[in-house]
Protein backbone atom coordinates (compact mmCIF):
# COMPACT_ATOMS: atom_id res chain seq x y z
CA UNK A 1 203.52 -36.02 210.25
CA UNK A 2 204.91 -36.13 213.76
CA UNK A 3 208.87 -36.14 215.05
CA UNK A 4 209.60 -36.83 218.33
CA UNK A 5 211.89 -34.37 220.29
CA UNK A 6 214.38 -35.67 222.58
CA UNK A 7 217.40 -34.10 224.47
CA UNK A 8 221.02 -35.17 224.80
CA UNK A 9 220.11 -38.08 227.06
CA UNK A 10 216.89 -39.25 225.18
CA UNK A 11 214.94 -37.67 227.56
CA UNK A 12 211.76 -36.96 225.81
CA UNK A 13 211.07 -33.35 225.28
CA UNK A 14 207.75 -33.22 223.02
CA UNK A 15 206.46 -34.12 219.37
CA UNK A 16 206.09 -31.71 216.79
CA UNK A 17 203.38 -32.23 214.38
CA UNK A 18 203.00 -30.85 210.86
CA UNK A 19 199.79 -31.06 209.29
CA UNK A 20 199.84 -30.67 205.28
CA UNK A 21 196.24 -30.82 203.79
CA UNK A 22 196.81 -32.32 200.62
CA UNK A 23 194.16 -30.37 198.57
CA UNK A 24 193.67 -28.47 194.90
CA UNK A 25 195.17 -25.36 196.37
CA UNK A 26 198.19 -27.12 197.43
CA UNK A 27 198.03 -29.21 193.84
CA UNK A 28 198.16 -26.00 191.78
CA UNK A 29 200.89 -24.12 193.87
CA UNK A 30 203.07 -27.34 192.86
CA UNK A 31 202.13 -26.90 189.40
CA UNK A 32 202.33 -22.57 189.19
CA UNK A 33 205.94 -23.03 191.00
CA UNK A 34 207.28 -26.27 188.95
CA UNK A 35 206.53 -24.25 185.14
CA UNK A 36 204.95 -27.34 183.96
CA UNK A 37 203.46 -26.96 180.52
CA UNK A 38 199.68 -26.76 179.33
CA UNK A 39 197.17 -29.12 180.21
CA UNK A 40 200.12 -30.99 182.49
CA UNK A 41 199.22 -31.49 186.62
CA UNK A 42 200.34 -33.28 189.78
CA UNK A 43 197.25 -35.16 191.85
CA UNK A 44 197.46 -36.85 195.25
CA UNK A 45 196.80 -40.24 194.90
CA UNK A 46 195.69 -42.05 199.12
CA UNK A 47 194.53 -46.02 198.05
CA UNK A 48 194.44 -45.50 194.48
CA UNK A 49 191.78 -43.02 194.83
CA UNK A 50 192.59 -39.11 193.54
CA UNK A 51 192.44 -36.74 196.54
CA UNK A 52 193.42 -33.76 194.75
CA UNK A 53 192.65 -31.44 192.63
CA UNK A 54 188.83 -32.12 192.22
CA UNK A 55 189.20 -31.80 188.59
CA UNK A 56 190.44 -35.39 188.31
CA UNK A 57 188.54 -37.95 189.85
CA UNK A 58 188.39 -41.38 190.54
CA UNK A 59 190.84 -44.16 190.77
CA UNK A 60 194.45 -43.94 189.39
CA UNK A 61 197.27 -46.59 189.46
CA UNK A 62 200.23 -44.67 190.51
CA UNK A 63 203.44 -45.66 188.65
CA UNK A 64 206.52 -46.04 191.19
CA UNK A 65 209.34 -47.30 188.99
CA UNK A 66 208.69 -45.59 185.18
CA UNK A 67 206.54 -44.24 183.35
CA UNK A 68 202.93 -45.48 182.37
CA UNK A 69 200.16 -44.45 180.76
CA UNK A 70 197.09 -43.94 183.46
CA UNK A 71 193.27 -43.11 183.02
CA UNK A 72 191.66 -40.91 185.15
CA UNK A 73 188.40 -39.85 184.42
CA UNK A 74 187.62 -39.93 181.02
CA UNK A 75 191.09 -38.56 180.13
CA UNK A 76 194.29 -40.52 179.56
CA UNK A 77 197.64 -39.24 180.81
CA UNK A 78 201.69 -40.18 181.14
CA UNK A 79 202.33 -40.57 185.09
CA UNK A 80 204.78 -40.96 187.80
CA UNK A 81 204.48 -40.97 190.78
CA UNK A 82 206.27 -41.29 194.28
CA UNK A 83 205.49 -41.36 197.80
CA UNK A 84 204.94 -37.99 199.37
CA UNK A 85 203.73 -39.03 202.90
CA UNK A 86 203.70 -42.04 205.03
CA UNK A 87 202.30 -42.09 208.61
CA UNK A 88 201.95 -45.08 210.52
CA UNK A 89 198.07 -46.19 210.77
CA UNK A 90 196.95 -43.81 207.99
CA UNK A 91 197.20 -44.43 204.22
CA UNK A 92 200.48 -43.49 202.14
CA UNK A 93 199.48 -40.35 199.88
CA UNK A 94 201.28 -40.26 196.55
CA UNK A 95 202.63 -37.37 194.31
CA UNK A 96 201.55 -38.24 190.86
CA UNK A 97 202.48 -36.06 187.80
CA UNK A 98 200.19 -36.27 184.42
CA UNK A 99 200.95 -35.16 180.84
CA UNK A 100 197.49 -35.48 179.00
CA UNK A 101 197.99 -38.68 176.42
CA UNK A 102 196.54 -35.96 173.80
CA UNK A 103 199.36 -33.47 174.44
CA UNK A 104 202.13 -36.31 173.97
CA UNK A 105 200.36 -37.92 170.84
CA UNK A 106 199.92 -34.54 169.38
CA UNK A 107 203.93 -33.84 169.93
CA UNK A 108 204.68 -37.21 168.29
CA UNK A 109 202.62 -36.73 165.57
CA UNK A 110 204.33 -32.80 164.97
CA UNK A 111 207.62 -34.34 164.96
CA UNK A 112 207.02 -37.37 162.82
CA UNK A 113 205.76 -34.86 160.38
CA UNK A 114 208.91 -32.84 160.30
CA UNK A 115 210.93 -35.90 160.49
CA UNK A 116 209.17 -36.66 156.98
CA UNK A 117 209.67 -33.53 155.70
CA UNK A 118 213.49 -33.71 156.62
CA UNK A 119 213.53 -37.09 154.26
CA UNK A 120 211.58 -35.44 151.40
CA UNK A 121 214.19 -32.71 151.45
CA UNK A 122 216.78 -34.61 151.79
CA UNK A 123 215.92 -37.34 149.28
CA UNK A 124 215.19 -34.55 146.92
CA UNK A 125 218.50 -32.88 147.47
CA UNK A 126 219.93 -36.23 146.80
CA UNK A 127 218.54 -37.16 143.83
CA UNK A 128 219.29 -33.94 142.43
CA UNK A 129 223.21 -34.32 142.99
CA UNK A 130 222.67 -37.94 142.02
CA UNK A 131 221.42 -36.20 139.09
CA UNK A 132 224.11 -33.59 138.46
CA UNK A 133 227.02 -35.93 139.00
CA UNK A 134 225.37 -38.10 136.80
CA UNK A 135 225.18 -36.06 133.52
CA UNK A 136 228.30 -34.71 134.46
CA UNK A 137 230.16 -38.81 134.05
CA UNK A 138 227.93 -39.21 131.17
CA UNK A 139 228.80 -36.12 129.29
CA UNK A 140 232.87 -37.15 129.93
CA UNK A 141 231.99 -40.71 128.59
CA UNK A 142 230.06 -39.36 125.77
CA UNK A 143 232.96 -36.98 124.58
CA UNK A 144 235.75 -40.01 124.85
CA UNK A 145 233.19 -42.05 122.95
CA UNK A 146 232.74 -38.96 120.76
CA UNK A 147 236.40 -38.89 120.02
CA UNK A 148 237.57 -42.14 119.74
CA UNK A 149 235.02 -42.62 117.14
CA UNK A 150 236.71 -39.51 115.19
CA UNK A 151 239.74 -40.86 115.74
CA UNK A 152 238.37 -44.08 114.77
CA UNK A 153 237.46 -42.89 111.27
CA UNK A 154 240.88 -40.99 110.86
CA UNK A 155 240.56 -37.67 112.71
CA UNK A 156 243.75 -37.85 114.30
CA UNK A 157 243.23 -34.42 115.11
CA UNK A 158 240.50 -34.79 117.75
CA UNK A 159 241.05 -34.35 121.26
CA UNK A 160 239.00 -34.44 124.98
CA UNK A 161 238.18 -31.71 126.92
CA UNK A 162 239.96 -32.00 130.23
CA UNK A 163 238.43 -30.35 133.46
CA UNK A 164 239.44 -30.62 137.27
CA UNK A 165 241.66 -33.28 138.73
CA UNK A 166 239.52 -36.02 138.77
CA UNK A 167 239.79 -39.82 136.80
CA UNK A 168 238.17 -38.18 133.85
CA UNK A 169 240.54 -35.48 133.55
CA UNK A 170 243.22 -37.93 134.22
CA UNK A 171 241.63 -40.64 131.61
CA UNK A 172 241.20 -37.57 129.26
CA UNK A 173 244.83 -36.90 129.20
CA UNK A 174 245.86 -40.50 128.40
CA UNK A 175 243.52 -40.32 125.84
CA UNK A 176 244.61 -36.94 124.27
CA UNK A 177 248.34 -38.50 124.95
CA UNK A 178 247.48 -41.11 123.01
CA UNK A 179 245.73 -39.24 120.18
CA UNK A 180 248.75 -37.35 119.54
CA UNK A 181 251.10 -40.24 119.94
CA UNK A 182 249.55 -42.28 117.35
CA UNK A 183 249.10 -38.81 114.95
CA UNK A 184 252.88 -38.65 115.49
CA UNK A 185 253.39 -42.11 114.58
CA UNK A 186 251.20 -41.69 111.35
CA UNK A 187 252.82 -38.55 110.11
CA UNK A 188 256.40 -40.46 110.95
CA UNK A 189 255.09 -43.79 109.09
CA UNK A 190 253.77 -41.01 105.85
CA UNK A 191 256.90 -38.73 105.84
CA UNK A 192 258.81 -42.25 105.66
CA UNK A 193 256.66 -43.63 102.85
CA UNK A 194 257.10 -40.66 100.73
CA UNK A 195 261.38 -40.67 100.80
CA UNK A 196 263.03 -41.78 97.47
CA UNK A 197 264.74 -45.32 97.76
CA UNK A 198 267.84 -45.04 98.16
């Protein structure tokens, strides 16, 4: 890369040229400096051919915009790339980096398997509150039915147990208020029956 030096005036002064090699030594400082994970790299990429690092080799599509999966090699990666040098006259080099295929499938798979496991344990948890809420209605209906079959057959006496606020403590204590109306009523309706006429 070359920039051209030029006073106040645009008098030219001289050009400065940089020269970058593009090589595995420069490809693995990138990677040591950027932390990137296991098995994860950045290659140069000149006219869809790797340059760098040796390790990869061949041709490799380098995607601009997102994104893609790549071969290179025998190996299959994630890639992205972008333009890390353009000269005029000489081929544009690209920065590409590569997440082995493997690595990514291999993180899918881990997750879908705890995902799974989070819905067994859930799906348990609910069934077994589906479960406990369930004998708990049925064990209220069963004692109403319980009762107003007692009552049914002229046990007066018999009552619901009520417990916590909800509409089967509240239906419990209509019921119970009901029971004790219609006992009341009874005894009433006897102690009338056994008066002497007057």
């Amino acid at each position: 890369t070359s920039v051209v030096v030029t006073d106040d005036e645009g008098k030219l002064l001289g050009h400065v040229v940089v020269h970058l090699p593009f090589d595995d030594r420069l490809a693995n400082r990138l990677c040591m400096r950027a932390a990137l994970d296991d098995g994860d790299l950045f290659a140069f990429v000149a006219n869809g051919k790797v340059i760098a690092p040796k390790e990869i080799s061949g041709d490799l599509a380098v995607p601009h915009q997102q994104p893609s999966f790549v071969t290179a090699g025998e190996t299959s990666f994630r890639a992205l790339g972008t333009v890390a040098a353009e000269n005029p006259g000489r081929p544009a080099v690209a920065l590409v980096a590569l997440s082995p295929k493997a690595n990514i499938d291999q993180a899918v798979g881990d997750l879908r398997g705890r995902f799974l496991l989070f819905s067994a344990v859930a799906m348990i948890a609910v069934g077994i509150l589906a479960y406990t809420f369930g004998r708990t209605i049925v064990r209220s209906l069963g004692e109403l039915a319980a009762a107003a079959g007692a009552i049914a057959k002229g046990k007066l006496e018999q009552r619901v147990p009520v417990r916590g606020r909800d509409e089967f403590a509240v239906l419990g204590e209509a019921f119970n208020d009901m029971a004790a109306q219609l006992e009341a009523r009874l005894r009433a309706t006897s102690d009338a029956s056994e008066l002497p006429p007057c």
